[in-house]
PDB file of N, CA and C in Angstrom:
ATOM      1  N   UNK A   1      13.864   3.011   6.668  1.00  0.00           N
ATOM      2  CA  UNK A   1      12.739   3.301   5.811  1.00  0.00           C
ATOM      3  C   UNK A   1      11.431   2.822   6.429  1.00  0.00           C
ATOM      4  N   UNK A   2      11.286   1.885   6.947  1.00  0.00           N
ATOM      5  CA  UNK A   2       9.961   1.066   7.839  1.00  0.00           C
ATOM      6  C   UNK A   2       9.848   2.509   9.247  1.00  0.00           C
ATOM      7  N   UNK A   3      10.554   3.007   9.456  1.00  0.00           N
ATOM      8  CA  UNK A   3      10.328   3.809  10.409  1.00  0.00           C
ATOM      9  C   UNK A   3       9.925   5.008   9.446  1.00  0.00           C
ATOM     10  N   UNK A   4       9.948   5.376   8.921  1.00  0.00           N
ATOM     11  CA  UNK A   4       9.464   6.456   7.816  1.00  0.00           C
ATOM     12  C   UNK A   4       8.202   6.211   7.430  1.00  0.00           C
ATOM     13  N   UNK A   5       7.616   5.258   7.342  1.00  0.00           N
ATOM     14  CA  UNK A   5       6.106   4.421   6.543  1.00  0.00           C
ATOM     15  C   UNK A   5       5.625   4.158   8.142  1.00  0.00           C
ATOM     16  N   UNK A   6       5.884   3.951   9.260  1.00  0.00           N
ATOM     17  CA  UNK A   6       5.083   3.649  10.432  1.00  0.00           C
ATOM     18  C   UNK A   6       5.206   5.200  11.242  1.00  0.00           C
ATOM     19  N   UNK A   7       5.945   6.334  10.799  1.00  0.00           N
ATOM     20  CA  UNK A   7       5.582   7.634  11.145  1.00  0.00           C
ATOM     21  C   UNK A   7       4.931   8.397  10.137  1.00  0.00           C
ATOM     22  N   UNK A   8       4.680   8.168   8.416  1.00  0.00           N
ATOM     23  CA  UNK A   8       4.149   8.511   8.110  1.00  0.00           C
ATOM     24  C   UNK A   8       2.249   8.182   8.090  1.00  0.00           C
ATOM     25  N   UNK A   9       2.802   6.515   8.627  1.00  0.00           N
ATOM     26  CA  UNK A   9       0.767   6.515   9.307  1.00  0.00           C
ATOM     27  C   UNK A   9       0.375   7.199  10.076  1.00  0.00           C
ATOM     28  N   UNK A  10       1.059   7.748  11.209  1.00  0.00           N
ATOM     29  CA  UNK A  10       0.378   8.275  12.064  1.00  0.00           C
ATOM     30  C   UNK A  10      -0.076   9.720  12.089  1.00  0.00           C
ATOM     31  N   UNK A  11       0.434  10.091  10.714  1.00  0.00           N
ATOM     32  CA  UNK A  11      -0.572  11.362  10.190  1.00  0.00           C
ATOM     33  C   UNK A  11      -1.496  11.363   9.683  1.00  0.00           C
ATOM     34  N   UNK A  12      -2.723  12.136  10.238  1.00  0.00           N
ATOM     35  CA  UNK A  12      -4.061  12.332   9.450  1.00  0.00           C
ATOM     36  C   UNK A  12      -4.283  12.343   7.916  1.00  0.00           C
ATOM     37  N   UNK A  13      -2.731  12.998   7.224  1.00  0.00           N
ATOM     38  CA  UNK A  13      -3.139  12.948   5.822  1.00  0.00           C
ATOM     39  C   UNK A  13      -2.145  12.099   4.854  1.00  0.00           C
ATOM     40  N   UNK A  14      -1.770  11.175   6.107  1.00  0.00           N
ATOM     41  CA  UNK A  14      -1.079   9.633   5.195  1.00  0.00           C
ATOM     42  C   UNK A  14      -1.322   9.020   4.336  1.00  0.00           C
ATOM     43  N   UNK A  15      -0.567   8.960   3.372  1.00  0.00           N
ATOM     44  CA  UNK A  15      -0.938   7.726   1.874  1.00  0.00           C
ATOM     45  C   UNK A  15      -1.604   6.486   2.212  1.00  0.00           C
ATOM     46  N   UNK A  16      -2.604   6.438   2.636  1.00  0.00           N
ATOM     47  CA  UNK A  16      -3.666   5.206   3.324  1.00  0.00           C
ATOM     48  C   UNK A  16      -3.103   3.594   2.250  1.00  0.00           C
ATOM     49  N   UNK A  17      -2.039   3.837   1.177  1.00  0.00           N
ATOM     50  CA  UNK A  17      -2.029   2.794   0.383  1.00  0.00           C
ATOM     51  C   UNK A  17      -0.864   1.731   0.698  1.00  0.00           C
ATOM     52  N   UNK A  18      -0.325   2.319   1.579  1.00  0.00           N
ATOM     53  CA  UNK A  18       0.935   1.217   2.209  1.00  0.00           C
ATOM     54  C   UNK A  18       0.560   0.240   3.455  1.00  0.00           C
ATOM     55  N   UNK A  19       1.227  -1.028   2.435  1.00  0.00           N
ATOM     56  CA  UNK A  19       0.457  -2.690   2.465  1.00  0.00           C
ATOM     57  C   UNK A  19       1.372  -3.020   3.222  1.00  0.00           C
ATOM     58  N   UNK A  20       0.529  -4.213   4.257  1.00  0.00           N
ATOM     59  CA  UNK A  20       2.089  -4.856   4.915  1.00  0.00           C
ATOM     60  C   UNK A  20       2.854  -5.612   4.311  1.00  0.00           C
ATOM     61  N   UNK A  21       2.422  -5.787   2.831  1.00  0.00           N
ATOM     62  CA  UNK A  21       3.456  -6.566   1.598  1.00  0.00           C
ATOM     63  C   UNK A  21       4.465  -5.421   1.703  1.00  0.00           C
ATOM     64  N   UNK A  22       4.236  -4.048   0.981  1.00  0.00           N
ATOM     65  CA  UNK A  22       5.135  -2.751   1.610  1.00  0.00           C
ATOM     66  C   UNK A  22       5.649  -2.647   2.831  1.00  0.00           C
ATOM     67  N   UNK A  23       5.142  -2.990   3.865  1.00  0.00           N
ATOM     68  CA  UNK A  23       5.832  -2.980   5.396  1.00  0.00           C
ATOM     69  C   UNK A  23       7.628  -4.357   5.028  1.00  0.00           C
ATOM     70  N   UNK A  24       6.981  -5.000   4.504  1.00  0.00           N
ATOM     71  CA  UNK A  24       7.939  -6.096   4.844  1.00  0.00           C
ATOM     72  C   UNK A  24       8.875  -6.338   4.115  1.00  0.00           C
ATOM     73  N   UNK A  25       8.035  -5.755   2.558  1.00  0.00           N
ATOM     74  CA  UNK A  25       9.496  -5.601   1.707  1.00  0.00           C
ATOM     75  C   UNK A  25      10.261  -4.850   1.938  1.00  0.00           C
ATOM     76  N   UNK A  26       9.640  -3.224   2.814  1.00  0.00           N
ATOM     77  CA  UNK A  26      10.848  -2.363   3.092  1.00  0.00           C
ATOM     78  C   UNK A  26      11.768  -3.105   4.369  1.00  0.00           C
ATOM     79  N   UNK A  27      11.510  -3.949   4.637  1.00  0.00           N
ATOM     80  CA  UNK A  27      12.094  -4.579   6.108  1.00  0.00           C
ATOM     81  C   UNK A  27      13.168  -5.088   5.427  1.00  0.00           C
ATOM     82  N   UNK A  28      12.761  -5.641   4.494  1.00  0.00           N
ATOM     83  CA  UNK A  28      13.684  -6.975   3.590  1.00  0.00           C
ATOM     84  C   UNK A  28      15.086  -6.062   2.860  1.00  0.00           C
ATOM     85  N   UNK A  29      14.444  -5.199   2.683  1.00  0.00           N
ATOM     86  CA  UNK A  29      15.572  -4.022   2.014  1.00  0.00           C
ATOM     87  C   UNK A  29      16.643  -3.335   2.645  1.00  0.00           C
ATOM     88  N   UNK A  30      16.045  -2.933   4.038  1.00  0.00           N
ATOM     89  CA  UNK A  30      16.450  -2.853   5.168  1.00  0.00           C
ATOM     90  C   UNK A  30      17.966  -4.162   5.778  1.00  0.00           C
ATOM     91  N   UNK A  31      16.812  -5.079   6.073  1.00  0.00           N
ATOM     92  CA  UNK A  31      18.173  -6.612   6.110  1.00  0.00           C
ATOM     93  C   UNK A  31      19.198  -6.274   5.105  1.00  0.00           C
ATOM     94  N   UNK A  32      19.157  -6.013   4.105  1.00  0.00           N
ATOM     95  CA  UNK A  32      19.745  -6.002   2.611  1.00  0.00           C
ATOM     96  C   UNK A  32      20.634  -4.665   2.636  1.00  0.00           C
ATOM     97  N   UNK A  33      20.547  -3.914   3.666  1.00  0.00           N
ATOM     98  CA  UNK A  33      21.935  -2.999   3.568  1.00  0.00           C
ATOM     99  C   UNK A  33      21.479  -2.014   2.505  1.00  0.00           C
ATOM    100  N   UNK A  34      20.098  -2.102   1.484  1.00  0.00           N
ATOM    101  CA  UNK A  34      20.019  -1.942   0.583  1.00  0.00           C
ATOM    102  C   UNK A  34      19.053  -0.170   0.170  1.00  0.00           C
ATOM    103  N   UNK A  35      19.408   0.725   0.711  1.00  0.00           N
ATOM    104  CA  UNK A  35      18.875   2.116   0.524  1.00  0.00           C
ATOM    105  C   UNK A  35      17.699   1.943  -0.194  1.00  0.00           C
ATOM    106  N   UNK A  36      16.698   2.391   0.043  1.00  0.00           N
ATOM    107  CA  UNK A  36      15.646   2.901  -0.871  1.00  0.00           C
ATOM    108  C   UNK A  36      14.539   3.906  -0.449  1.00  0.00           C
ATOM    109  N   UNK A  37      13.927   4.516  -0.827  1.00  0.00           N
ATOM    110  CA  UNK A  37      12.611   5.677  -0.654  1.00  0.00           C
ATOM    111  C   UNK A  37      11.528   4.977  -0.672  1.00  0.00           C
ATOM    112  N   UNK A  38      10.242   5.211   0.142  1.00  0.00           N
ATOM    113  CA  UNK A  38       9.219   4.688   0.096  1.00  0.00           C
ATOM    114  C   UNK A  38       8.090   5.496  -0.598  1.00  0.00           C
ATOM    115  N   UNK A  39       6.971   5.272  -0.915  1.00  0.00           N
ATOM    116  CA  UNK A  39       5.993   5.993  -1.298  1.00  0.00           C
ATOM    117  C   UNK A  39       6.805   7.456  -2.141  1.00  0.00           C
ATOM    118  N   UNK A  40       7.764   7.223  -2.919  1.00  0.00           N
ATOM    119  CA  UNK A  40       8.554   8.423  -3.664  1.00  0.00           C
ATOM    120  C   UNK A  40       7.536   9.199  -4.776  1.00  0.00           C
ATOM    121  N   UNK A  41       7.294  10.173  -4.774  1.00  0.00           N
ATOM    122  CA  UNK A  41       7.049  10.757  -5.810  1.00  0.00           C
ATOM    123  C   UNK A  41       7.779  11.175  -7.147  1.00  0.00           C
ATOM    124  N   UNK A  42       7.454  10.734  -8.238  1.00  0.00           N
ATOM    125  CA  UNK A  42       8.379  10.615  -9.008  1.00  0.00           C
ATOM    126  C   UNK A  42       7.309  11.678 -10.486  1.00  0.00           C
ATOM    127  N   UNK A  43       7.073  12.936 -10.835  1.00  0.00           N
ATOM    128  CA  UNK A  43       6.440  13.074 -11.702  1.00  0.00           C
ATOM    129  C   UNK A  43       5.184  13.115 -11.368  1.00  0.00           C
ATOM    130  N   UNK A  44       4.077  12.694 -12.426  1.00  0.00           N
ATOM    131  CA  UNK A  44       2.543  12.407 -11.982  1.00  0.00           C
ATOM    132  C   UNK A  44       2.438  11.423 -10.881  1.00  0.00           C
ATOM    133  N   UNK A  45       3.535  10.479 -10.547  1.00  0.00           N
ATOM    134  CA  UNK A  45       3.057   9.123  -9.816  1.00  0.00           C
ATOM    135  C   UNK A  45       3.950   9.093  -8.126  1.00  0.00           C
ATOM    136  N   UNK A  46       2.932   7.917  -8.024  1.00  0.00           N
ATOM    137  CA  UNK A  46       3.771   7.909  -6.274  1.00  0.00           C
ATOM    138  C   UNK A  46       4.356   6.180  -6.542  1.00  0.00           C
ATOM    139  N   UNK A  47       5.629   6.053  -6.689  1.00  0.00           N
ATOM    140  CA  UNK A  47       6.146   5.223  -6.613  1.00  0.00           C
ATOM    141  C   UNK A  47       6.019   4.091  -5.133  1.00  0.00           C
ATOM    142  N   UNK A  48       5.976   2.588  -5.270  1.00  0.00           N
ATOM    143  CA  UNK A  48       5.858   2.044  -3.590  1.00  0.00           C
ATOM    144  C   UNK A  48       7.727   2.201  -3.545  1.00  0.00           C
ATOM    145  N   UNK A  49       8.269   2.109  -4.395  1.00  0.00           N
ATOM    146  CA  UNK A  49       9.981   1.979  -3.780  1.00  0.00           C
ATOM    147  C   UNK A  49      10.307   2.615  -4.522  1.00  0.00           C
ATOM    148  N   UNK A  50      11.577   3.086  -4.185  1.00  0.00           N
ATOM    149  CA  UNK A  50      12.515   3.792  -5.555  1.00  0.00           C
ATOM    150  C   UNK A  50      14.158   3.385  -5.089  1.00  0.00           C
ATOM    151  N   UNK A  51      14.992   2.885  -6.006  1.00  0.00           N
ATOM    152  CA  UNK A  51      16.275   2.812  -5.496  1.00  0.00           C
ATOM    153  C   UNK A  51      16.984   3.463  -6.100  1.00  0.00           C
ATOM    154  N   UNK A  52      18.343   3.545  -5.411  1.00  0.00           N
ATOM    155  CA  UNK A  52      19.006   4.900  -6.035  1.00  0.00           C
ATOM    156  C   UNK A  52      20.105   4.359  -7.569  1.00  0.00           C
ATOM    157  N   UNK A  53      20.054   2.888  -7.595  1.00  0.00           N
ATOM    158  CA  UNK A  53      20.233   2.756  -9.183  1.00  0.00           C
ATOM    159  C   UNK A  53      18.871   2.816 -10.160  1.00  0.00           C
ATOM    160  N   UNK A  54      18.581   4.411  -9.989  1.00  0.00           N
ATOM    161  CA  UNK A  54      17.349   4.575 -10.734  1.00  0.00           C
ATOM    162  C   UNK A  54      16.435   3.397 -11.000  1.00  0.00           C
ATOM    163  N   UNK A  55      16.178   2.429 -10.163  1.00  0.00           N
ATOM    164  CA  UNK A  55      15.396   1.641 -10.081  1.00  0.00           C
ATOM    165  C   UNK A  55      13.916   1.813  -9.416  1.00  0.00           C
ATOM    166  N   UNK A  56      12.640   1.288 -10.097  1.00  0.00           N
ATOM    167  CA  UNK A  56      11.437   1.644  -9.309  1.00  0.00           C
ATOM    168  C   UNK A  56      10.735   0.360  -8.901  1.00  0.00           C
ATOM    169  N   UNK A  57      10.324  -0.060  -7.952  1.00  0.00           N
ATOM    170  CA  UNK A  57       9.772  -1.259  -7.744  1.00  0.00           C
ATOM    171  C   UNK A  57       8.220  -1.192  -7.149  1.00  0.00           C
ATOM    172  N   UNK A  58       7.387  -1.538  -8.261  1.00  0.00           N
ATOM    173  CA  UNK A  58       5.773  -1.496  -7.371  1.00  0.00           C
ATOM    174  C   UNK A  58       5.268  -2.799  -6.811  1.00  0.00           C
ATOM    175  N   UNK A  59       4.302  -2.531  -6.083  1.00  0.00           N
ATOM    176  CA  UNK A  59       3.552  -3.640  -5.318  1.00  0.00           C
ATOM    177  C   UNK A  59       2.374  -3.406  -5.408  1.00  0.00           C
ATOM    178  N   UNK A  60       2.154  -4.717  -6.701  1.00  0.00           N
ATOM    179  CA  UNK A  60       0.745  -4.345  -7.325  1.00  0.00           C
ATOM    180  C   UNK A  60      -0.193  -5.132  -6.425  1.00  0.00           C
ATOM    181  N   UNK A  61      -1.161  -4.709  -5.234  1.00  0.00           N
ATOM    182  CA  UNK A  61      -1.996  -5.182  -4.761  1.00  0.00           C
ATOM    183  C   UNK A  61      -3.486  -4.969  -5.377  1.00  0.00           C
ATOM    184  N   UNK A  62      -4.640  -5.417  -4.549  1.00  0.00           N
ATOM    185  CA  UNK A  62      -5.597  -5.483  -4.926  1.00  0.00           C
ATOM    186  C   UNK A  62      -6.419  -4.281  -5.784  1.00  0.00           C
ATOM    187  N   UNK A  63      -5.937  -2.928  -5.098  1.00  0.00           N
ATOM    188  CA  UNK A  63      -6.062  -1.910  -5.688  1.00  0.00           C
ATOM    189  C   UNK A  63      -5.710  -1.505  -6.933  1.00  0.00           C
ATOM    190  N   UNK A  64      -4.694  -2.385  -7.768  1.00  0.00           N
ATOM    191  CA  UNK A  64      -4.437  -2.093  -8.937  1.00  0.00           C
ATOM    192  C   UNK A  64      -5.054  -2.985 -10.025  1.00  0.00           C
ATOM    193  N   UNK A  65      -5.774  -3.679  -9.663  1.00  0.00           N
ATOM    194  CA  UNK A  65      -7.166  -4.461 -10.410  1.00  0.00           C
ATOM    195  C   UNK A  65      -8.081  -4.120 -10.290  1.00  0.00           C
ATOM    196  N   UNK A  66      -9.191  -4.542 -11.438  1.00  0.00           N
ATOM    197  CA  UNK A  66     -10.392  -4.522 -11.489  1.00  0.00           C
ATOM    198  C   UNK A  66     -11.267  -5.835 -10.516  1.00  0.00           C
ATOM    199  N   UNK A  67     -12.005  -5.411  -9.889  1.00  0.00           N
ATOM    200  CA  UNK A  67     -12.916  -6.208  -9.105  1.00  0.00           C
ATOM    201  C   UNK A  67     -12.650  -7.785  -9.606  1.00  0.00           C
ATOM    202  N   UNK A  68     -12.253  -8.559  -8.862  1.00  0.00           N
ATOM    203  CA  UNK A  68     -12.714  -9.823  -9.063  1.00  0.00           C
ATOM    204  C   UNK A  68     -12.078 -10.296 -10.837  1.00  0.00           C
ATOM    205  N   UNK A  69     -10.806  -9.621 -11.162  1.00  0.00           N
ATOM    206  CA  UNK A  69     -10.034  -9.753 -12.022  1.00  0.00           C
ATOM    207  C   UNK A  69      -8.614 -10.077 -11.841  1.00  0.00           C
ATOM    208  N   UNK A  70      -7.731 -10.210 -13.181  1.00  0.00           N
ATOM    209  CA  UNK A  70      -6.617 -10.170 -13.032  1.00  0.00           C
ATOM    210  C   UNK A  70      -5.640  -9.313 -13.548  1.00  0.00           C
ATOM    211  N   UNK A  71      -7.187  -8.042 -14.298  1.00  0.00           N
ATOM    212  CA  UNK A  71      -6.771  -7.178 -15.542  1.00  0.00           C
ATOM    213  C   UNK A  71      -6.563  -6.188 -14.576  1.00  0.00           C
ATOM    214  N   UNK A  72      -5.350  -5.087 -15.082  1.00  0.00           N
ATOM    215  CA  UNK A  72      -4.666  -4.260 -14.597  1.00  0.00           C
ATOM    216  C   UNK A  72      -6.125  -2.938 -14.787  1.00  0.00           C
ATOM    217  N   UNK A  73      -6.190  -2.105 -13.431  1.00  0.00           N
ATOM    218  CA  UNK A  73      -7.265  -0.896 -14.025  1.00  0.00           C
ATOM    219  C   UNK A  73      -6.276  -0.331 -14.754  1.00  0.00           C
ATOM    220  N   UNK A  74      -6.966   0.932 -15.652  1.00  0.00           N
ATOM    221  CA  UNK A  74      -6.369   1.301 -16.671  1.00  0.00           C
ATOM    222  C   UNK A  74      -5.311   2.597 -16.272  1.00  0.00           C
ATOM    223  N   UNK A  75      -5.585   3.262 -15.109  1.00  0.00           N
ATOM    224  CA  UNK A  75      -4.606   3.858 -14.235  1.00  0.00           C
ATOM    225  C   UNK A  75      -3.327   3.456 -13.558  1.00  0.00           C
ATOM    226  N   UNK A  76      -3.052   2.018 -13.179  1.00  0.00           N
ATOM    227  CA  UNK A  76      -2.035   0.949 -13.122  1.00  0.00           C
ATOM    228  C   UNK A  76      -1.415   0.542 -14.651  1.00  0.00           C
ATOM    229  N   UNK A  77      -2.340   0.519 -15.841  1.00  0.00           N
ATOM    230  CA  UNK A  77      -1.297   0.197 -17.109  1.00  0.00           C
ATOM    231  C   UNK A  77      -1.013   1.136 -17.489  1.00  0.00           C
ATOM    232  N   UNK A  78      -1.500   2.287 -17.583  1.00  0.00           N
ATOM    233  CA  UNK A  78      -0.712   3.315 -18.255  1.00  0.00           C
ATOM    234  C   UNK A  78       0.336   4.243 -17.473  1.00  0.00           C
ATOM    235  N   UNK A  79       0.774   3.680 -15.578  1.00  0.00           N
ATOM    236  CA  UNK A  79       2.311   3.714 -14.664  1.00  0.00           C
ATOM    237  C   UNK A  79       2.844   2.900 -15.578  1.00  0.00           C
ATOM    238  N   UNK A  80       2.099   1.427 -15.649  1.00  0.00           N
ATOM    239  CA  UNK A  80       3.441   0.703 -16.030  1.00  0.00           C
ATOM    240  C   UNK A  80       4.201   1.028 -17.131  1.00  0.00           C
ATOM    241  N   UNK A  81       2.880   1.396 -18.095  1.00  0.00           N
ATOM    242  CA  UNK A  81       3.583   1.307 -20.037  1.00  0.00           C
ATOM    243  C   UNK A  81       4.784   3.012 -19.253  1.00  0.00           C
ATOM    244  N   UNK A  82       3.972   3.854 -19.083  1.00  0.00           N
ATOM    245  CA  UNK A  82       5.246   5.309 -18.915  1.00  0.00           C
ATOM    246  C   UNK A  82       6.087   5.269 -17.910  1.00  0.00           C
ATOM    247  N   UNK A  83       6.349   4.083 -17.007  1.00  0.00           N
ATOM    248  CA  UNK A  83       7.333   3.567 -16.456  1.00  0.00           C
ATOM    249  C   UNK A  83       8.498   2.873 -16.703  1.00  0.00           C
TER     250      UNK A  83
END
């Protein structure tokens, strides 16, 4: 999967939103024997993981706050609440 996210950078019209928190957890998943999809589209949303016990796992970085907060923007709470 880390080879999937370091060939999907090197396209011009790459999901510019994958973090090396994302680089490393997919590494960790990887160690872990443990299958998963990166950047999955799931519906309206782009999931950071998806596992195949219908599990979704995000990595809420800076982008999913408001400036100099800890409050979720309102595009990040309303993934989570229809998640």
């Amino acid at each position: 999967a880390v080879k999937d996210i370091a060939s999907r950078a090197a396209l011009p019209d790459a999901a510019p939103t994958t973090s090396k928190l994302q680089l490393s957890l997919s590494r960790y998943f990887d160690r872990l024997g443990l299958p998963h999809r990166v950047e999955d589209a799931v519906g309206p949303y782009v999931l950071d993981f998806t596992l195949p016990t219908k599990v979704a796992v995000e990595v809420d970085g800076y982008t999913h706050f408001y400036n100099f907060t800890r409050r979720l923007t309102a595009k990040s709470e309303l993934k989570a609440r229809v998640l």
